[in-house]
PDB file of N, CA and C in Angstrom:
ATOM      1  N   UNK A   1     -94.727 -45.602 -80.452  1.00  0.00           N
ATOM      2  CA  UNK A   1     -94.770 -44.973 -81.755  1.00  0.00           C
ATOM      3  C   UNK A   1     -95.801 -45.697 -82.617  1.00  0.00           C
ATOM      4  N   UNK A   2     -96.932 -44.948 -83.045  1.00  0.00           N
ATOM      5  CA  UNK A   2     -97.835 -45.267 -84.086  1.00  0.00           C
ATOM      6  C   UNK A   2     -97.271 -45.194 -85.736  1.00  0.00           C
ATOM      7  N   UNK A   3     -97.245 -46.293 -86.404  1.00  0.00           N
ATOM      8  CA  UNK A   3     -96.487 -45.971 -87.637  1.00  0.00           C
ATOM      9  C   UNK A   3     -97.721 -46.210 -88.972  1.00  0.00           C
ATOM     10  N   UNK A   4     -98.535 -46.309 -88.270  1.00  0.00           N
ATOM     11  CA  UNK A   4     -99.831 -47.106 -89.074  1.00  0.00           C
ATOM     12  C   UNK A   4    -100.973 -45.313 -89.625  1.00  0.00           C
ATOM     13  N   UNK A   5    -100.399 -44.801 -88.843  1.00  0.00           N
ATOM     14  CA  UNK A   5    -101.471 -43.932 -89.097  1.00  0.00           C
ATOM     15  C   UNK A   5    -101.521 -43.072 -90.379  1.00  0.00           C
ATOM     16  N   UNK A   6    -102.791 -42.397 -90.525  1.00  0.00           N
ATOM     17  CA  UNK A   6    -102.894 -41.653 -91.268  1.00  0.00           C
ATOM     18  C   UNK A   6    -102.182 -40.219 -91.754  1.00  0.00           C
ATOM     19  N   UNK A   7    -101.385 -40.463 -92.572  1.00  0.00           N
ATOM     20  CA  UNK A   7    -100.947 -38.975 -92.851  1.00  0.00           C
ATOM     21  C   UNK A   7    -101.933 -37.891 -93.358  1.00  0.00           C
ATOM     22  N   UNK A   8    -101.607 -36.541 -92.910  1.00  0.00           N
ATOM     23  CA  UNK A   8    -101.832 -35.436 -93.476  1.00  0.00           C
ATOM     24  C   UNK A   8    -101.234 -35.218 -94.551  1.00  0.00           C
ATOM     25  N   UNK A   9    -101.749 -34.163 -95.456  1.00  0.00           N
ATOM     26  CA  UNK A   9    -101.522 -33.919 -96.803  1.00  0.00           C
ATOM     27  C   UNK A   9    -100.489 -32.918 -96.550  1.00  0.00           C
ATOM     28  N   UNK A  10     -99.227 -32.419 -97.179  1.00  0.00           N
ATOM     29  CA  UNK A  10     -98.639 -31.460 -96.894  1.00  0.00           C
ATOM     30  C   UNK A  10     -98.835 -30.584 -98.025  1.00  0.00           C
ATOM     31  N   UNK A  11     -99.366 -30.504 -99.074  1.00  0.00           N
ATOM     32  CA  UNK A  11     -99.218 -30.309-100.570  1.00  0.00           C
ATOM     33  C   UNK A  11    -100.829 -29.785-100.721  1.00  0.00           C
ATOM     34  N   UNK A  12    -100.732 -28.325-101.269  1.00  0.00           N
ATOM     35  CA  UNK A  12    -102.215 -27.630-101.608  1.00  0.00           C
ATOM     36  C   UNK A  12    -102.386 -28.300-102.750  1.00  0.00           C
ATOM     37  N   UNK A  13    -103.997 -27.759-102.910  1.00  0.00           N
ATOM     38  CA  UNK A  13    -104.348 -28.521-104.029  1.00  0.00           C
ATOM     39  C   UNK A  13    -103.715 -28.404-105.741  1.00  0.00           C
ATOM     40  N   UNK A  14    -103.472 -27.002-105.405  1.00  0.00           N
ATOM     41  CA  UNK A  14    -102.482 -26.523-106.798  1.00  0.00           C
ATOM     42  C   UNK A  14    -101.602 -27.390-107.379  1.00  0.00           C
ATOM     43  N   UNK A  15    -100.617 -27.340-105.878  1.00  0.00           N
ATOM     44  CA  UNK A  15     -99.686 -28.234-106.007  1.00  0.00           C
ATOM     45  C   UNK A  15     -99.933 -30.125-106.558  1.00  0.00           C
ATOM     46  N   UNK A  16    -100.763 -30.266-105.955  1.00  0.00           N
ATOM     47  CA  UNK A  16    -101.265 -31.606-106.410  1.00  0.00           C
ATOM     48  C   UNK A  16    -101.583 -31.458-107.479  1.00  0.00           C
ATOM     49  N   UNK A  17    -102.263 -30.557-108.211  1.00  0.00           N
ATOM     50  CA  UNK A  17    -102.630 -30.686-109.659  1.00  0.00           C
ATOM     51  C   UNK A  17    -101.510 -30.348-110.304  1.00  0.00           C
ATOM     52  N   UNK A  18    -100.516 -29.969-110.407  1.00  0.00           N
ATOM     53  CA  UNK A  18     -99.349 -29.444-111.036  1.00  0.00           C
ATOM     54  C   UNK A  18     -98.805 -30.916-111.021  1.00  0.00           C
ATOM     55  N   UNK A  19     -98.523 -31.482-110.108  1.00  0.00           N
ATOM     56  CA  UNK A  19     -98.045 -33.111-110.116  1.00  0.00           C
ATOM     57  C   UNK A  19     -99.011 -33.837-111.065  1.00  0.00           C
ATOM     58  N   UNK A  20    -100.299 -33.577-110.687  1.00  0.00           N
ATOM     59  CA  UNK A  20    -100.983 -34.710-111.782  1.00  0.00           C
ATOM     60  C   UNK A  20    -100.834 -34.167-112.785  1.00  0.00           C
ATOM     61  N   UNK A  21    -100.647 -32.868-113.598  1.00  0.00           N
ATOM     62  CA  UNK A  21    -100.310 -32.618-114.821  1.00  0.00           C
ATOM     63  C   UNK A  21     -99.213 -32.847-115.600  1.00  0.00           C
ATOM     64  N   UNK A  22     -98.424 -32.884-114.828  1.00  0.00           N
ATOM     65  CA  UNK A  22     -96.427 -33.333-115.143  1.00  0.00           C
ATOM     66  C   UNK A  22     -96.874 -34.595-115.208  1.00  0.00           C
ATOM     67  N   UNK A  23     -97.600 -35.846-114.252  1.00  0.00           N
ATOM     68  CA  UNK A  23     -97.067 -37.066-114.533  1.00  0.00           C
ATOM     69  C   UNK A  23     -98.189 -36.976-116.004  1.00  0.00           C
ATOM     70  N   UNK A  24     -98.963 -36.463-116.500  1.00  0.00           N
ATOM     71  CA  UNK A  24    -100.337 -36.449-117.447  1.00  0.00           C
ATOM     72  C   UNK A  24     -98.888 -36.554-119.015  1.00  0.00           C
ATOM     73  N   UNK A  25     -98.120 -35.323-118.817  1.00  0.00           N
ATOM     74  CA  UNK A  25     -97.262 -34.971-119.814  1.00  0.00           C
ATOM     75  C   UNK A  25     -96.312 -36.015-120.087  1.00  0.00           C
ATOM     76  N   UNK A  26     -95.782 -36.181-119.183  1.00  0.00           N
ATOM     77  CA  UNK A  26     -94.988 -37.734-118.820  1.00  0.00           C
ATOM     78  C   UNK A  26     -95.350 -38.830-120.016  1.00  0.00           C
ATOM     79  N   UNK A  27     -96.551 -38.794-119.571  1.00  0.00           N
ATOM     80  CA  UNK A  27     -97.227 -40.452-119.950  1.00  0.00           C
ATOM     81  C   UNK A  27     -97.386 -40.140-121.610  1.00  0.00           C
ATOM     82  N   UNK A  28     -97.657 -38.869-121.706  1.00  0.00           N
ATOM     83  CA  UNK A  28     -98.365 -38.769-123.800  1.00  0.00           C
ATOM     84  C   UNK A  28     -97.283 -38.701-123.880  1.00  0.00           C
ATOM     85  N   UNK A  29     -95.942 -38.774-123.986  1.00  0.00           N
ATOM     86  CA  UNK A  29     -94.569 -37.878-124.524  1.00  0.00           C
ATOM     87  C   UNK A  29     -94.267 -39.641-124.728  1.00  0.00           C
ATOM     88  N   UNK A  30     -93.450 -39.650-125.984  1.00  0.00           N
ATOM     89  CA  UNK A  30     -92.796 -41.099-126.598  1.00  0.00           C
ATOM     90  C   UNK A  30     -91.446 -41.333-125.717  1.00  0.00           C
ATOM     91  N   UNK A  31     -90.727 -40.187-125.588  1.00  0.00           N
ATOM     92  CA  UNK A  31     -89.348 -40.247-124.952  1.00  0.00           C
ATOM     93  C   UNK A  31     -89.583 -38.713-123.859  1.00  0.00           C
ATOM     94  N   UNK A  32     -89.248 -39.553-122.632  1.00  0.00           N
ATOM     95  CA  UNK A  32     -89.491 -38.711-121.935  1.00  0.00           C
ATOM     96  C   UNK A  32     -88.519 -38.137-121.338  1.00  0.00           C
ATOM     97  N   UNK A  33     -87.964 -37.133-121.655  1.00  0.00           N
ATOM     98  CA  UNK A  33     -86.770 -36.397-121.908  1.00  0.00           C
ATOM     99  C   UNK A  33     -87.272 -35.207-121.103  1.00  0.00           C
ATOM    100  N   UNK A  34     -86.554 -34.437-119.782  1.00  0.00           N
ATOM    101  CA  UNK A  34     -86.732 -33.431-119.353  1.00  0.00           C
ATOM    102  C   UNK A  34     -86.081 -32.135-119.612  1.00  0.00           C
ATOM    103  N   UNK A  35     -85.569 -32.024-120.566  1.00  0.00           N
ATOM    104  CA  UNK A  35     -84.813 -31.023-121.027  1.00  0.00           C
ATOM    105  C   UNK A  35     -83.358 -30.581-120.299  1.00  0.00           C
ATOM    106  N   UNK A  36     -82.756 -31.387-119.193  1.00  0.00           N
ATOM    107  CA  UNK A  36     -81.851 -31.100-118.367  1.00  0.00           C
ATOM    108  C   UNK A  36     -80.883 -30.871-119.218  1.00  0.00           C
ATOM    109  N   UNK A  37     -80.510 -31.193-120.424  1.00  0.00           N
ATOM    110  CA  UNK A  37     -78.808 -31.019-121.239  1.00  0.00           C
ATOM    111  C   UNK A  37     -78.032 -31.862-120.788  1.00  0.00           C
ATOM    112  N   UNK A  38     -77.812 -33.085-120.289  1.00  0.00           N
ATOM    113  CA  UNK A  38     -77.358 -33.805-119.565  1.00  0.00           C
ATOM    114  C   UNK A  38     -76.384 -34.618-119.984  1.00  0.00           C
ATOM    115  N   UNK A  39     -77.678 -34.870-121.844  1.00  0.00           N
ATOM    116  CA  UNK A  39     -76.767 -35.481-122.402  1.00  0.00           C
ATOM    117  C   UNK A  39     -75.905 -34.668-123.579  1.00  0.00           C
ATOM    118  N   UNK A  40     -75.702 -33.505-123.420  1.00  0.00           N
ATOM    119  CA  UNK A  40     -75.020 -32.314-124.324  1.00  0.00           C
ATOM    120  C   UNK A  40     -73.833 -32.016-123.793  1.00  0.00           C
ATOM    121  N   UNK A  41     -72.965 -31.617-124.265  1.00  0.00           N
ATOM    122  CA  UNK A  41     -72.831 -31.738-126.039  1.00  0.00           C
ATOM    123  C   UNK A  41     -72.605 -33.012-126.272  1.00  0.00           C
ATOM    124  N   UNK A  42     -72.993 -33.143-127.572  1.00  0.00           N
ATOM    125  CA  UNK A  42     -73.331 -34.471-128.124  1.00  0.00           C
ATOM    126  C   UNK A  42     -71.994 -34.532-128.896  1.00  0.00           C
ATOM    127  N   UNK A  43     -71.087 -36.048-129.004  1.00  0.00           N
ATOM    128  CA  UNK A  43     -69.684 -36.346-129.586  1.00  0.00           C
ATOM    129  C   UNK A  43     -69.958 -35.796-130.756  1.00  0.00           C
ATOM    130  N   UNK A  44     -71.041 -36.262-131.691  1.00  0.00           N
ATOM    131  CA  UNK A  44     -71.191 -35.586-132.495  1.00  0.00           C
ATOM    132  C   UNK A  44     -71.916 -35.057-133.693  1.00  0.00           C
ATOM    133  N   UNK A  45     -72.109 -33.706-132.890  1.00  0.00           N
ATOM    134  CA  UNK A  45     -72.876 -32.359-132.972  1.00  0.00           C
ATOM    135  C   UNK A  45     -74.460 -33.017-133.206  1.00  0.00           C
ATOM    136  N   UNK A  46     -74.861 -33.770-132.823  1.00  0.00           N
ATOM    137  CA  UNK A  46     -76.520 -33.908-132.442  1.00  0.00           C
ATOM    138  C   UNK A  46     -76.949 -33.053-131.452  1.00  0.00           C
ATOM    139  N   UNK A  47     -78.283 -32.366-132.222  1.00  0.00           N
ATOM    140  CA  UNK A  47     -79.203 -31.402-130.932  1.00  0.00           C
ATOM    141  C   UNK A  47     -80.168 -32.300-130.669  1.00  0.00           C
ATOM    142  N   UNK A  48     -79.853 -33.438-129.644  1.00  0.00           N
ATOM    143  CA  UNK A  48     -80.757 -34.273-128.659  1.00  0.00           C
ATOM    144  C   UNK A  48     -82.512 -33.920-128.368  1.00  0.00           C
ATOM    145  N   UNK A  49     -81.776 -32.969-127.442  1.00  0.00           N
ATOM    146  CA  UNK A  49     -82.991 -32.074-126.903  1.00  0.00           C
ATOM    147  C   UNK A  49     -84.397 -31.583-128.374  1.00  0.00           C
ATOM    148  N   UNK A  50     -83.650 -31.287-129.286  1.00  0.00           N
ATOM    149  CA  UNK A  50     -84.216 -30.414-130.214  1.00  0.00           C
ATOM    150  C   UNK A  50     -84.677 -32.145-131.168  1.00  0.00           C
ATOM    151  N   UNK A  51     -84.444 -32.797-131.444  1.00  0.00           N
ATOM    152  CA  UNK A  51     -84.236 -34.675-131.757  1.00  0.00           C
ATOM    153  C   UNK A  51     -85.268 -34.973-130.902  1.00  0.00           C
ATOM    154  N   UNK A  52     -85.490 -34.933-129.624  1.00  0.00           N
ATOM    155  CA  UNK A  52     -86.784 -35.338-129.211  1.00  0.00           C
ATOM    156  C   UNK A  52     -87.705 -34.764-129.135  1.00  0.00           C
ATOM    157  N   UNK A  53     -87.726 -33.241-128.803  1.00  0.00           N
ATOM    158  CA  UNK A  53     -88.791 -32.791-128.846  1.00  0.00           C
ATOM    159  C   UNK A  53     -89.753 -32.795-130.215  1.00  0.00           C
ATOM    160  N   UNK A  54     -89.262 -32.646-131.343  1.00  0.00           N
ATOM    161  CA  UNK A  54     -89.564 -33.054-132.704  1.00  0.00           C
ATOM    162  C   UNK A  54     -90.738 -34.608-132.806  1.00  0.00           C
ATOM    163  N   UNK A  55     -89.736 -35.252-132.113  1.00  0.00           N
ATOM    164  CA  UNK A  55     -89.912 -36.573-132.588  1.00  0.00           C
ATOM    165  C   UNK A  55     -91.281 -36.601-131.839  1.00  0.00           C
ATOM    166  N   UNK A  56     -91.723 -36.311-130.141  1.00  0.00           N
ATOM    167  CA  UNK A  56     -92.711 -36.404-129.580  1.00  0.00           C
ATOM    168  C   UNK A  56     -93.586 -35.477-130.126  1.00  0.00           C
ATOM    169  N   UNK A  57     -93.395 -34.684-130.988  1.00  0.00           N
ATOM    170  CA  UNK A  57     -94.746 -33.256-131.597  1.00  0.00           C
ATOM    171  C   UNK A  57     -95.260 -34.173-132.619  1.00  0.00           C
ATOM    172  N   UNK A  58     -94.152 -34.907-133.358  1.00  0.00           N
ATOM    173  CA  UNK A  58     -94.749 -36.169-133.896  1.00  0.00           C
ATOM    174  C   UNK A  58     -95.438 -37.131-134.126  1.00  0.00           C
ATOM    175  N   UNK A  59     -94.818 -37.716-132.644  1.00  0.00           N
ATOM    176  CA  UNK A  59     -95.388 -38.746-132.433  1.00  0.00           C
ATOM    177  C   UNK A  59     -97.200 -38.708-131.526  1.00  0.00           C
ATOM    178  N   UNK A  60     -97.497 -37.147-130.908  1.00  0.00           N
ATOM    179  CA  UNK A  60     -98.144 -37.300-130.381  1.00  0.00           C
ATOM    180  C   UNK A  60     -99.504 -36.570-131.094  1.00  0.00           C
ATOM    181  N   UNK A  61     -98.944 -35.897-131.865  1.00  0.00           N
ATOM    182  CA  UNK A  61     -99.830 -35.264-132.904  1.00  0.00           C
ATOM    183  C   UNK A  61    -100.180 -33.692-132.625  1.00  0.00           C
ATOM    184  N   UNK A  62     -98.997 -33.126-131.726  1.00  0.00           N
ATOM    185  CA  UNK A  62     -99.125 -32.145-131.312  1.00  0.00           C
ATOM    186  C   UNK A  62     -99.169 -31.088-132.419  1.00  0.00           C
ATOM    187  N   UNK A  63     -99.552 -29.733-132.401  1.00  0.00           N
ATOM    188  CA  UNK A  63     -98.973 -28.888-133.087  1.00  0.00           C
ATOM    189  C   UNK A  63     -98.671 -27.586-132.828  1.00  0.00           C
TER     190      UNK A  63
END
């Protein structure tokens, strides 16, 4: 068994750019929060989701 070798790519190029764009978003975002609801409902009544996204349009100078 060769374990050294070179892999093939399994992933079109699309796909690769869709990854480098997510980790691109990743990196500018202050809190990087994926929108899962995960941490909802909140004990009490904070909209999290709606709390960060704010805060990163903010912080990043989006508009």
């Amino acid at each position: 068994m060769r374990t050294c070798e070179p892999l093939t790519l399994s992933l079109t190029e699309v796909e690769l750019a869709v990854i480098e764009e997510t980790k691109l978003m990743f990196r500018i975002t202050k809190v990087n929060c994926a929108g899962c609801n995960y941490c909802m409902p909140s004990p009490v009544s904070l909209k999290i989701l709606n709390n960060f996204t704010y805060y990163n349009i903010l912080f990043s100078g989006w508009s």
